[in-house]
N, C-alpha and C. Protein backbone atom coordinates (compact mmCIF):
# COMPACT_ATOMS: atom_id res chain seq x y z
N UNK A 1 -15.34 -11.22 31.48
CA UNK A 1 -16.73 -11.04 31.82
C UNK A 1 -17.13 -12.11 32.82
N UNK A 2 -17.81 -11.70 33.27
CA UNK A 2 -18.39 -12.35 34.81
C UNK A 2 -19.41 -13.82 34.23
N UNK A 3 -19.50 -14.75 35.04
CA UNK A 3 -20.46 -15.71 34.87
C UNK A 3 -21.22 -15.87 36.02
N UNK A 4 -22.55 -15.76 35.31
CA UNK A 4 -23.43 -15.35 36.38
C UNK A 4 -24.26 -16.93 36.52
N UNK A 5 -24.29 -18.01 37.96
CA UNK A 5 -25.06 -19.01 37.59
C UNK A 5 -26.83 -19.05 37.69
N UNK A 6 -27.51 -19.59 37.54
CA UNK A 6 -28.67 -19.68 37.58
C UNK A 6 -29.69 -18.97 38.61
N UNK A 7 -28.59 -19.82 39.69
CA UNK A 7 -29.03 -19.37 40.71
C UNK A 7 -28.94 -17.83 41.57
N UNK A 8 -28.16 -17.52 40.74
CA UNK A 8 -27.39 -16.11 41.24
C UNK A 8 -29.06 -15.28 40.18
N UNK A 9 -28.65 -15.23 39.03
CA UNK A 9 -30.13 -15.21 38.08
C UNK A 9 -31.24 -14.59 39.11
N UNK A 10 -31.71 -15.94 39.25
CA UNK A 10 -33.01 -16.38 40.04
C UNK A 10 -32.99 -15.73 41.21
N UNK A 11 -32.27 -15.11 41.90
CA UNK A 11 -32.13 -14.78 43.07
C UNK A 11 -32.52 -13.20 43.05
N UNK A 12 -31.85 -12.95 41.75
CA UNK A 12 -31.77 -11.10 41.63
C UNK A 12 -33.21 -10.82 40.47
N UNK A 13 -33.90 -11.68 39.96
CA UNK A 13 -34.73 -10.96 39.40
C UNK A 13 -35.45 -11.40 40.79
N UNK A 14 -36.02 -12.12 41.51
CA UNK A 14 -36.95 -12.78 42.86
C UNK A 14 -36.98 -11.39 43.48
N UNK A 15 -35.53 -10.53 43.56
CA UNK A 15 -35.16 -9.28 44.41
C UNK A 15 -35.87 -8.00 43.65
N UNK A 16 -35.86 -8.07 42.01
CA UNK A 16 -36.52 -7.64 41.63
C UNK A 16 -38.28 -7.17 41.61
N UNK A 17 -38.80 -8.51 41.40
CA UNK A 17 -40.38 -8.94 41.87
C UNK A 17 -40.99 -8.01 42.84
N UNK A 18 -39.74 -8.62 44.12
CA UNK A 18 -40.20 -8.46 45.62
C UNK A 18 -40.41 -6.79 45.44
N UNK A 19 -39.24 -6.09 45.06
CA UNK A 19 -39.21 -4.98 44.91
C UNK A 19 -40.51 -4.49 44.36
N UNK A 20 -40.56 -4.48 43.04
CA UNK A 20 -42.09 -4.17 42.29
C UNK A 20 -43.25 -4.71 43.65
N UNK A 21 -43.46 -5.87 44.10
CA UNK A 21 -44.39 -6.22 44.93
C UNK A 21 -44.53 -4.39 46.11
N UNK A 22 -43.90 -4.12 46.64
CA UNK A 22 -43.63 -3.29 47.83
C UNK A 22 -43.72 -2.56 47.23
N UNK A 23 -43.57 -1.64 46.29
CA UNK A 23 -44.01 -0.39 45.41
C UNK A 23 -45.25 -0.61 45.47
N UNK A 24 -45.88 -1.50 44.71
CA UNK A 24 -47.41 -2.22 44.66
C UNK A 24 -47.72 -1.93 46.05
N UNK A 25 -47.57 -2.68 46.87
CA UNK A 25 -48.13 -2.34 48.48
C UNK A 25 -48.35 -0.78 48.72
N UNK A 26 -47.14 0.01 48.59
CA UNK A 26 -46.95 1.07 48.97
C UNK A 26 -48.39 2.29 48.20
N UNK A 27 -48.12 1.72 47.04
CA UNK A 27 -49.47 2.78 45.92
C UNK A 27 -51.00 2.15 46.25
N UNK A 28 -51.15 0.93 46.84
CA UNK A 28 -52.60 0.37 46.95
C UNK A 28 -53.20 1.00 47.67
N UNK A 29 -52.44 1.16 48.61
CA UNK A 29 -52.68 1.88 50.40
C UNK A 29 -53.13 3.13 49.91
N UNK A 30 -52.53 4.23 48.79
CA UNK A 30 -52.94 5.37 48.14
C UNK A 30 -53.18 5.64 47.36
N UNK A 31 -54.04 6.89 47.32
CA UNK A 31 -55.04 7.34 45.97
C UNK A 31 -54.18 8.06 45.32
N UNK A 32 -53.21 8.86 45.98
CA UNK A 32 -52.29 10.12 45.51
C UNK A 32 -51.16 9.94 45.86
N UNK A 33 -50.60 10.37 44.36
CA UNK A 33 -48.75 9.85 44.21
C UNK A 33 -48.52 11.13 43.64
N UNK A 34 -47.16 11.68 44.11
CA UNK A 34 -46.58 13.12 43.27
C UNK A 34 -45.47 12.66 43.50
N UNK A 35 -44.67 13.09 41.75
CA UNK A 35 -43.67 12.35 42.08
C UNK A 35 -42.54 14.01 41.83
N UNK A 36 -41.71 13.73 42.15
CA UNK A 36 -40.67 14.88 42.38
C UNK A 36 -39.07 14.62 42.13
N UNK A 37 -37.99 14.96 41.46
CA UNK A 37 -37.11 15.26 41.39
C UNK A 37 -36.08 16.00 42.21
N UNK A 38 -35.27 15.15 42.95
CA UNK A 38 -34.73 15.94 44.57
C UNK A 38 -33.50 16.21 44.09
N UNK A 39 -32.94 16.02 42.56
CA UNK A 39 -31.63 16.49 42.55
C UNK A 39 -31.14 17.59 43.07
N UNK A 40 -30.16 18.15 43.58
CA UNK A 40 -29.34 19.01 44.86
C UNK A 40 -29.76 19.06 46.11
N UNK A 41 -30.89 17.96 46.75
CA UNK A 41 -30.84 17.77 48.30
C UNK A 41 -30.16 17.31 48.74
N UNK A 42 -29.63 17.42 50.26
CA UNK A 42 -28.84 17.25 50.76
C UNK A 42 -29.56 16.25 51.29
N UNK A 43 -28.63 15.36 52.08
CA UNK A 43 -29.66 14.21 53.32
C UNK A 43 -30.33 14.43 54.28
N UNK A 44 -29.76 15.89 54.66
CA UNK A 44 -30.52 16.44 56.03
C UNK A 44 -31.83 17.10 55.26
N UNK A 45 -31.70 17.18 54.06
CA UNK A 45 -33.08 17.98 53.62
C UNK A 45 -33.99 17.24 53.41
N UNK A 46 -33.09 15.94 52.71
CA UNK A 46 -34.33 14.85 52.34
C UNK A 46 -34.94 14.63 53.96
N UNK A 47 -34.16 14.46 54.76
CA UNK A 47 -34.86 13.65 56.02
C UNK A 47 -35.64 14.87 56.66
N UNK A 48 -35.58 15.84 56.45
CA UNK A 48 -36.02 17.26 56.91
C UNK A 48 -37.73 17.09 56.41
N UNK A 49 -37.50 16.98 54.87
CA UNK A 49 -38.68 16.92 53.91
C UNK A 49 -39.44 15.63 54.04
N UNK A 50 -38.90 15.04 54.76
CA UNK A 50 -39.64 13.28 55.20
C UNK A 50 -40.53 13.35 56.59
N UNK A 51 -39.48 14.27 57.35
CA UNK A 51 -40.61 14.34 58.25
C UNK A 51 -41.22 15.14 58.45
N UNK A 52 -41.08 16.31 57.61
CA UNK A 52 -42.73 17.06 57.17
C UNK A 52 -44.03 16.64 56.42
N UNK A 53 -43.34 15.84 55.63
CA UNK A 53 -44.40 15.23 54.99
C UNK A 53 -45.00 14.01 55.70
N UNK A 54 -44.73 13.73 56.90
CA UNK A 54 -44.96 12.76 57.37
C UNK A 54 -46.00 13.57 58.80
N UNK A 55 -45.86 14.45 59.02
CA UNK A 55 -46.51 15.95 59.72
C UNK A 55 -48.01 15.55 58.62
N UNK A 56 -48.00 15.78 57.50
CA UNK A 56 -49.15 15.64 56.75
C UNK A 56 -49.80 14.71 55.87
N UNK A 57 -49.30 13.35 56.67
CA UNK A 57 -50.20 12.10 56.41
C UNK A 57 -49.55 11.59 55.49
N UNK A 58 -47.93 11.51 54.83
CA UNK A 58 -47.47 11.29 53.91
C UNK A 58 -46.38 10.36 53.77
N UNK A 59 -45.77 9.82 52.88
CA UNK A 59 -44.57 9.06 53.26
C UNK A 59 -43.61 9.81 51.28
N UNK A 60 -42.33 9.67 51.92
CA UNK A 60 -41.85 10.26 50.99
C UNK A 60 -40.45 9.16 50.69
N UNK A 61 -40.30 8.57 49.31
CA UNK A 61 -39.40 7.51 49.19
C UNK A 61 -38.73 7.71 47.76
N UNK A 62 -37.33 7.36 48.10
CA UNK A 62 -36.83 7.59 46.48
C UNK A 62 -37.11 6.01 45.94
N UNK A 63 -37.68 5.85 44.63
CA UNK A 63 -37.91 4.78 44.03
C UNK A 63 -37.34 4.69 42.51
N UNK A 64 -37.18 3.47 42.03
CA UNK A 64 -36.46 3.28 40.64
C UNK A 64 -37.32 3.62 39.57
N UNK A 65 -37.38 4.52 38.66
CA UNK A 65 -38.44 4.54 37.68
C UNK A 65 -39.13 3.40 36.98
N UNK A 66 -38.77 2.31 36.86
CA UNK A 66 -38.87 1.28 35.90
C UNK A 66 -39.52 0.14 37.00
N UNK A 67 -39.38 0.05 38.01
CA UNK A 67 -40.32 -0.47 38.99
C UNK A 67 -41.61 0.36 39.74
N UNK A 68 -41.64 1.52 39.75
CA UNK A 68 -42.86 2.39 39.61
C UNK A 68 -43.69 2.00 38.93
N UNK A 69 -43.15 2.29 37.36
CA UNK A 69 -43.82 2.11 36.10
C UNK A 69 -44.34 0.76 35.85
N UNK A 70 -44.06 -0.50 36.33
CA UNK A 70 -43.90 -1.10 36.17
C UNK A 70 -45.47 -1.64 37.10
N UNK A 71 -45.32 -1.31 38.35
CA UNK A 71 -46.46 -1.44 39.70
C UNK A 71 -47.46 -0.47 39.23
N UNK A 72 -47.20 0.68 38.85
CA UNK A 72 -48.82 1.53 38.21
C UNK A 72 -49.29 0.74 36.92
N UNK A 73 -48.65 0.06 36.16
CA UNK A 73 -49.54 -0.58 34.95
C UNK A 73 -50.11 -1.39 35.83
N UNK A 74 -49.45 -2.53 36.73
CA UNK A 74 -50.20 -3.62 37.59
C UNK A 74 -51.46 -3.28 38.22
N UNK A 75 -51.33 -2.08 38.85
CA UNK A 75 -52.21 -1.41 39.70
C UNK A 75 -53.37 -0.78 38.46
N UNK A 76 -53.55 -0.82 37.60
CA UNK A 76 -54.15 0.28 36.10
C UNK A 76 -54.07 1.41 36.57
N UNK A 77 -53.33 1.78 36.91
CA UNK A 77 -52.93 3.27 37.53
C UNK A 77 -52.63 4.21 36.40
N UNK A 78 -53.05 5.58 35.75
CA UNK A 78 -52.39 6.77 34.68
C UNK A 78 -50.48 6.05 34.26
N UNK A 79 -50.58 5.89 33.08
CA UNK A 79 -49.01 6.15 32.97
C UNK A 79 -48.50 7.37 33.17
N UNK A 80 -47.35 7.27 33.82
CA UNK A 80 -47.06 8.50 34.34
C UNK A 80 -45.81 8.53 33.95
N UNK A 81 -45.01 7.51 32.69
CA UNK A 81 -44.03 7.60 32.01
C UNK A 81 -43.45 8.96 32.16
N UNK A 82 -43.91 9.56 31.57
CA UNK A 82 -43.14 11.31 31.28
C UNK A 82 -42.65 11.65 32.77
N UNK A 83 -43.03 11.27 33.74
CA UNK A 83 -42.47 11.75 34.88
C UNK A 83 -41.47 11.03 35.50
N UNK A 84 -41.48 9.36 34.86
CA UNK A 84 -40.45 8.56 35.97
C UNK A 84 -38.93 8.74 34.89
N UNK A 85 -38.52 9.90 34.26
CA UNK A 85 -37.18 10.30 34.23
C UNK A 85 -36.21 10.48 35.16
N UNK A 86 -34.65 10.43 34.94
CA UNK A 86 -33.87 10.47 36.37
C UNK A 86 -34.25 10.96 37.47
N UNK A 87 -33.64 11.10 38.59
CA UNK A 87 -34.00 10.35 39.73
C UNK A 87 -35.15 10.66 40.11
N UNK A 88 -36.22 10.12 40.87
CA UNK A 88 -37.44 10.37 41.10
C UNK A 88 -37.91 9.94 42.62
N UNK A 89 -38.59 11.05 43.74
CA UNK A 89 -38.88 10.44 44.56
C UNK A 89 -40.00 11.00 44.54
N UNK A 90 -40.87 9.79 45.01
CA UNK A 90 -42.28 9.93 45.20
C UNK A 90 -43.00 10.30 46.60
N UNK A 91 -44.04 11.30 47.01
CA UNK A 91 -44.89 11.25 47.64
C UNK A 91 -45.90 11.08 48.05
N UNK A 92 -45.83 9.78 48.58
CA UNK A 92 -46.94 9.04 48.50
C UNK A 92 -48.51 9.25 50.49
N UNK A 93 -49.55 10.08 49.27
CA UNK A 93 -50.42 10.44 50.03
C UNK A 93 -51.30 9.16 51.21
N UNK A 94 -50.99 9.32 52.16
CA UNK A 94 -51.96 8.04 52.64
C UNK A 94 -53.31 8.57 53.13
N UNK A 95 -53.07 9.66 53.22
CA UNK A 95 -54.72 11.21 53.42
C UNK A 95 -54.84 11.92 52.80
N UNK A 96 -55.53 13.22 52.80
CA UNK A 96 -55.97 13.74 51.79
C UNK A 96 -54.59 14.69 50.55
N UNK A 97 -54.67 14.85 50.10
CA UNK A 97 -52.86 15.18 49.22
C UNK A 97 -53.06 16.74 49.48
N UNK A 98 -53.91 16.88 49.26
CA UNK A 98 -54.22 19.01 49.55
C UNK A 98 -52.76 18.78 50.08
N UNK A 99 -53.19 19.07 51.41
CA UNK A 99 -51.58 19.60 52.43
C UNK A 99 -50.00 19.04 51.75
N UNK A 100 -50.34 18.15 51.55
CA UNK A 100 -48.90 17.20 51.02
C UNK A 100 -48.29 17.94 49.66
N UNK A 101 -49.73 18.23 48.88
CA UNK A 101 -49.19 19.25 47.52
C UNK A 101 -48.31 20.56 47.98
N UNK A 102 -49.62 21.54 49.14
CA UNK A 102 -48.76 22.62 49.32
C UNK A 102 -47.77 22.49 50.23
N UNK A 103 -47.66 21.33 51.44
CA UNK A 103 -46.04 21.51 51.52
C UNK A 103 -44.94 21.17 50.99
N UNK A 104 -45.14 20.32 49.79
CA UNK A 104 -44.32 20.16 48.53
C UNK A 104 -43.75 21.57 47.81
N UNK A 105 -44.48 22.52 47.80
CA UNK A 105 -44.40 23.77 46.55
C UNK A 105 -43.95 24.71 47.59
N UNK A 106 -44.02 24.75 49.11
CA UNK A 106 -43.40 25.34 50.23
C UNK A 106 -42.30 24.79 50.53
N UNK A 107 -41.79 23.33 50.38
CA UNK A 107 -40.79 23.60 50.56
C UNK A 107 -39.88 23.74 49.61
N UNK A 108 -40.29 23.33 48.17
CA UNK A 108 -39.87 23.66 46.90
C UNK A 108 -39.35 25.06 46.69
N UNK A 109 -39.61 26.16 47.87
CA UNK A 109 -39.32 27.71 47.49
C UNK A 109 -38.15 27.43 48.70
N UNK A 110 -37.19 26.76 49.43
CA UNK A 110 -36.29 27.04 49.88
C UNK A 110 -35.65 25.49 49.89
N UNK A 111 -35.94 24.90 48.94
CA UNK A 111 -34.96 23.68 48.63
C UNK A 111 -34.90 23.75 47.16
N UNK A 112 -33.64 23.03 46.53
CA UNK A 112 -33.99 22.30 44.89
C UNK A 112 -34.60 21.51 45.11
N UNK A 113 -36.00 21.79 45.22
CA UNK A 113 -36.96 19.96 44.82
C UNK A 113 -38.06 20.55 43.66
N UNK A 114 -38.14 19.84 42.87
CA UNK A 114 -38.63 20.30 41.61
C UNK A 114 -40.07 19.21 41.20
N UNK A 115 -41.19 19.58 41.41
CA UNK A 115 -42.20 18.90 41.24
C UNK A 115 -42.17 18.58 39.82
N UNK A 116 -42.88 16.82 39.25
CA UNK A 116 -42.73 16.20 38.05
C UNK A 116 -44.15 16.50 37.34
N UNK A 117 -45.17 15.62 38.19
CA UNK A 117 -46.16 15.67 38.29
C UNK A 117 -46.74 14.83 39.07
N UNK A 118 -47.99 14.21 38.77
CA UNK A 118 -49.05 13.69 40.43
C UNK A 118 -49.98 12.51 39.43
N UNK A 119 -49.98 11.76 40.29
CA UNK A 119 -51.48 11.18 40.33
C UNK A 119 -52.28 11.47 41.21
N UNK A 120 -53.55 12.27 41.48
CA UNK A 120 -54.64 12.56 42.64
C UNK A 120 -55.67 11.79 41.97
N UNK A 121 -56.02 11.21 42.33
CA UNK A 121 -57.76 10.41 42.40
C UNK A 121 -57.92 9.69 41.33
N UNK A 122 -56.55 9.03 41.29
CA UNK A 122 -56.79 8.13 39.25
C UNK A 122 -56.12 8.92 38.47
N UNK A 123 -56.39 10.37 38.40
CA UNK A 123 -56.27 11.25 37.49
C UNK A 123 -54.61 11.58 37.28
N UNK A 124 -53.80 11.78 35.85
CA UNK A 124 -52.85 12.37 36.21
C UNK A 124 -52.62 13.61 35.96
N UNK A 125 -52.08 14.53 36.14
CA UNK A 125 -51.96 15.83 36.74
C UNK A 125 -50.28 16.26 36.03
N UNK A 126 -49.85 17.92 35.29
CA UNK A 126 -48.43 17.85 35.20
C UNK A 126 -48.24 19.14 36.11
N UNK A 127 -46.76 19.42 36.45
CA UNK A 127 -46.56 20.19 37.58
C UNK A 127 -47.21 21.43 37.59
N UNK A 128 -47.33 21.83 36.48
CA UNK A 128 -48.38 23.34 36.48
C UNK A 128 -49.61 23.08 37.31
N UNK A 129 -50.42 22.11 36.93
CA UNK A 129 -51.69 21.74 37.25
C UNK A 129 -51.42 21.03 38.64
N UNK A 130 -50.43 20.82 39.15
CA UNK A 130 -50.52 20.40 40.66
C UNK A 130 -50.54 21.37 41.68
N UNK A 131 -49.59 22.67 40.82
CA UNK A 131 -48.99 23.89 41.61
C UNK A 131 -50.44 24.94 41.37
N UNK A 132 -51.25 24.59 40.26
CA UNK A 132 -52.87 25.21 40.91
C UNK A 132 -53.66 24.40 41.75
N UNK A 133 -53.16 23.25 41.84
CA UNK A 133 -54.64 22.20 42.88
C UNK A 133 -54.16 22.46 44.32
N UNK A 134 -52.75 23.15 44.49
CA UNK A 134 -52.25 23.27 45.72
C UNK A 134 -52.88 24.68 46.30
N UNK A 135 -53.19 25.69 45.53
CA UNK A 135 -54.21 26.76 45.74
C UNK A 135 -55.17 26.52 46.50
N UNK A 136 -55.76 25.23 45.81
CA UNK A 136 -57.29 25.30 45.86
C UNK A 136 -57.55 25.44 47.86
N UNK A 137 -58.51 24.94 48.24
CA UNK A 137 -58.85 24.84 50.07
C UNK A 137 -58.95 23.05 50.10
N UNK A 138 -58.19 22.97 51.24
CA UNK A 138 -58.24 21.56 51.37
C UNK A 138 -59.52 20.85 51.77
N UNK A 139 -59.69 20.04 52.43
CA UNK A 139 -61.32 19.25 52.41
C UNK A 139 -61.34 19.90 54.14
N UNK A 140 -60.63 19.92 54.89
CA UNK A 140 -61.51 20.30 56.16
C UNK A 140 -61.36 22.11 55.96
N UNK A 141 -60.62 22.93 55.95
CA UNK A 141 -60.77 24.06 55.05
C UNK A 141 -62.02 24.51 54.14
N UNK A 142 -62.85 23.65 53.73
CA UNK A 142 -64.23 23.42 52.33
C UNK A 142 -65.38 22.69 53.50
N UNK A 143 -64.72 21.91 54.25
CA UNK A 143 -66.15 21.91 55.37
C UNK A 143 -66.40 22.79 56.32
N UNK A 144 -65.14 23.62 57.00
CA UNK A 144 -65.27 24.12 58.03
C UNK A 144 -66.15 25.34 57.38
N UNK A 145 -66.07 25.70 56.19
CA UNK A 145 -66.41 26.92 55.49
C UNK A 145 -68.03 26.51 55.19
N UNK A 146 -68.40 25.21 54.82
CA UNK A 146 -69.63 24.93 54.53
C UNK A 146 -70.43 24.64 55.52
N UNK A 147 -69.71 24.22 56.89
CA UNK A 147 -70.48 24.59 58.39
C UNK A 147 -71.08 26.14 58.50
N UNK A 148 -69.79 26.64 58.31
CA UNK A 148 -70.40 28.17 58.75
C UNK A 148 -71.60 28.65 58.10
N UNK A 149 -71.14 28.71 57.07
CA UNK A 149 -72.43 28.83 55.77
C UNK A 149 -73.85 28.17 56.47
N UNK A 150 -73.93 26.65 57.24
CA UNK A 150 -75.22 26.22 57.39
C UNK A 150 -75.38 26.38 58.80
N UNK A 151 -74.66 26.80 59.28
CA UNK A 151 -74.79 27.12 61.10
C UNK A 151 -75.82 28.88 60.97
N UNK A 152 -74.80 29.72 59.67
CA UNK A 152 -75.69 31.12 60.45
C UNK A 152 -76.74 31.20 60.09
N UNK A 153 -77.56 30.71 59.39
CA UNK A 153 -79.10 31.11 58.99
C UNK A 153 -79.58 30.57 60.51
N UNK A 154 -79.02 29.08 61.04
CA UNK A 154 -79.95 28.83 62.11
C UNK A 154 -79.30 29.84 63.53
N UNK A 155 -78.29 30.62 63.39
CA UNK A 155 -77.86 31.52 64.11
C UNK A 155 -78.24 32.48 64.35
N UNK A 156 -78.63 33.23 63.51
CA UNK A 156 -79.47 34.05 63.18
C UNK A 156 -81.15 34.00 63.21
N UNK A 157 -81.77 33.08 63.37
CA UNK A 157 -82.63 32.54 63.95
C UNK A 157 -83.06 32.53 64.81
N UNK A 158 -82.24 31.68 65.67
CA UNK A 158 -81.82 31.57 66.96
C UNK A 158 -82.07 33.34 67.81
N UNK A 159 -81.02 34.21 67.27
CA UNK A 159 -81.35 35.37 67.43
C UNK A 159 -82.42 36.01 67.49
N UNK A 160 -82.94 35.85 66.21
CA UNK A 160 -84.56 36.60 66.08
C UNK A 160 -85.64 35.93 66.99
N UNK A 161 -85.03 34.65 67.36
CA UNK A 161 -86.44 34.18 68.41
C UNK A 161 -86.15 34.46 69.58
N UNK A 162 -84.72 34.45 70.24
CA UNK A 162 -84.72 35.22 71.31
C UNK A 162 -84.77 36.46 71.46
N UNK A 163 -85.04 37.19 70.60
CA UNK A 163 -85.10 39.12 70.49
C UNK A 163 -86.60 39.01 70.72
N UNK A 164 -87.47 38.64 70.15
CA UNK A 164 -88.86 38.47 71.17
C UNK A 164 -89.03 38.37 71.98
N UNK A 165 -88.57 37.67 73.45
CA UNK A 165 -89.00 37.29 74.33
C UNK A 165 -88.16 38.48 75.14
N UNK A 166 -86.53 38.77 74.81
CA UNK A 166 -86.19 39.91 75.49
C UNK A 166 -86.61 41.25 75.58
N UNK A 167 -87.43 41.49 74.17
CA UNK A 167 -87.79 43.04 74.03
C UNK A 167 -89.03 42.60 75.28
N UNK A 168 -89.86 41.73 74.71
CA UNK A 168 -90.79 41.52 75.73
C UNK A 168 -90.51 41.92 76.74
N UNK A 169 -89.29 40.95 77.91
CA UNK A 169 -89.23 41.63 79.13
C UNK A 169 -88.87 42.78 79.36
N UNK A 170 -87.85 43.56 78.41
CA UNK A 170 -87.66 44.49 78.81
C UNK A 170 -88.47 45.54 78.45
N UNK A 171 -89.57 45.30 77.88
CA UNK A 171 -90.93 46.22 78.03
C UNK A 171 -91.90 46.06 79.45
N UNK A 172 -91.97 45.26 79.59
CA UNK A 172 -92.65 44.73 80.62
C UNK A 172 -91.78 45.27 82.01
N UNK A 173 -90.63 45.46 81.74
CA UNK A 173 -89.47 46.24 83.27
C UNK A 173 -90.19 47.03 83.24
N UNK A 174 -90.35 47.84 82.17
CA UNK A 174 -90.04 49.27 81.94
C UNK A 174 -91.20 49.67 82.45
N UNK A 175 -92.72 49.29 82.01
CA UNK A 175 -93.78 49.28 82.79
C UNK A 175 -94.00 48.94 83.88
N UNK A 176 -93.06 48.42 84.61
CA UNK A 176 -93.29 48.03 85.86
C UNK A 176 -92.45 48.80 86.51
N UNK A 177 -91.71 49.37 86.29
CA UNK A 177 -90.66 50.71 87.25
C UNK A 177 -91.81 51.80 86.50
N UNK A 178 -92.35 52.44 85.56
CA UNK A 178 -92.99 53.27 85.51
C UNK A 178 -94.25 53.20 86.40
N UNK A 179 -94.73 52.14 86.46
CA UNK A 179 -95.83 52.14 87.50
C UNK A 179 -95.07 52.59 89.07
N UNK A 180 -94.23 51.67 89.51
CA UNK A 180 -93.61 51.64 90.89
C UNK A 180 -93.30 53.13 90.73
N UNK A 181 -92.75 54.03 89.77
CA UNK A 181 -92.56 55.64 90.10
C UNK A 181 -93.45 56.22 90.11
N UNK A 182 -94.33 55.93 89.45
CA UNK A 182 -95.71 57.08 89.18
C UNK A 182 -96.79 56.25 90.24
């Protein structure tokens, strides 16, 4: 058996720390963590699936369960124990997670990547309940829709006050070529 000195020790839990520290960094920066199970990706898929998710404001990293777990208690973050089982990579939202969920569950239908579950907004979430929040309409999707909604009444408005002034003139033509004929 190996003898390990002090310093050797000191060196690898320090590597440890640092580690937990940079997880920490990585989750402060975000509100929304989904964590996922990539067993049977290939490397070209992982890097495939990295830079899609990176297309939607995201960063995607394989991390050790026990230093996760370890940075969400630090952080008072949901235990999310039940999810940091073998291997686990996380997607970590730096914008809104909408998109990041459904291109998770899109590309989940032509890769093995198997959603665990999520943290969104504090809250934790298990894969059923992520694979309905990915349904839902994302936030510019829910404004662009709540523009429209407050644009047509004044659109329509808009309309009815200019339909006065046009019937007007074009009453007023009409009397005025009936005069000029008759």
């Amino acid at each position: 058996m190996a003898e390990y000195t002090a310093e050797y020790v000191t060196k690898i839990n320090q590597e440890k720390v640092d580690s937990v520290d940079y997880v920490k960094s990585r989750f402060a920066d975000s509100p929304d963590l989904v964590f996922t199970d990539y067993r049977g990706l290939t490397v070209g898929q992982i890097t495939d699936l990295r830079g899609r998710l990176r297309e939607k404001g995201a960063d995607y990293r394989v991390m050790k369960n026990k230093r996760v777990r370890i940075a969400l208690q630090q952080l008072e973050l949901p235990d999310a124990s039940e999810y940091l089982v073998g291997p686990t990579a996380v997607a970590i939202s730096r914008t809104e997670s909408g998109p990041v969920v459904k291109e998770l569950i899109a590309l989940g239908k032509d890769m093995p990547l198997a959603l665990k579950g999520a943290i969104i907004d504090g809250r934790i979430f298990t894969a059923a309940q992520v694979a309905e929040f990915s349904k839902l309409p994302t936030r510019d999707e829910l404004l662009s829709k709540l523009m429209g909604t407050m644009k047509a009444p004044v659109q329509n408005l808009a309309i009815v006050l200019n339909a006065v002034p046009q019937k007007l003139v074009r009453t007023l033509a009409a009397v005025a070529e009936q005069k000029q004929a008759g």
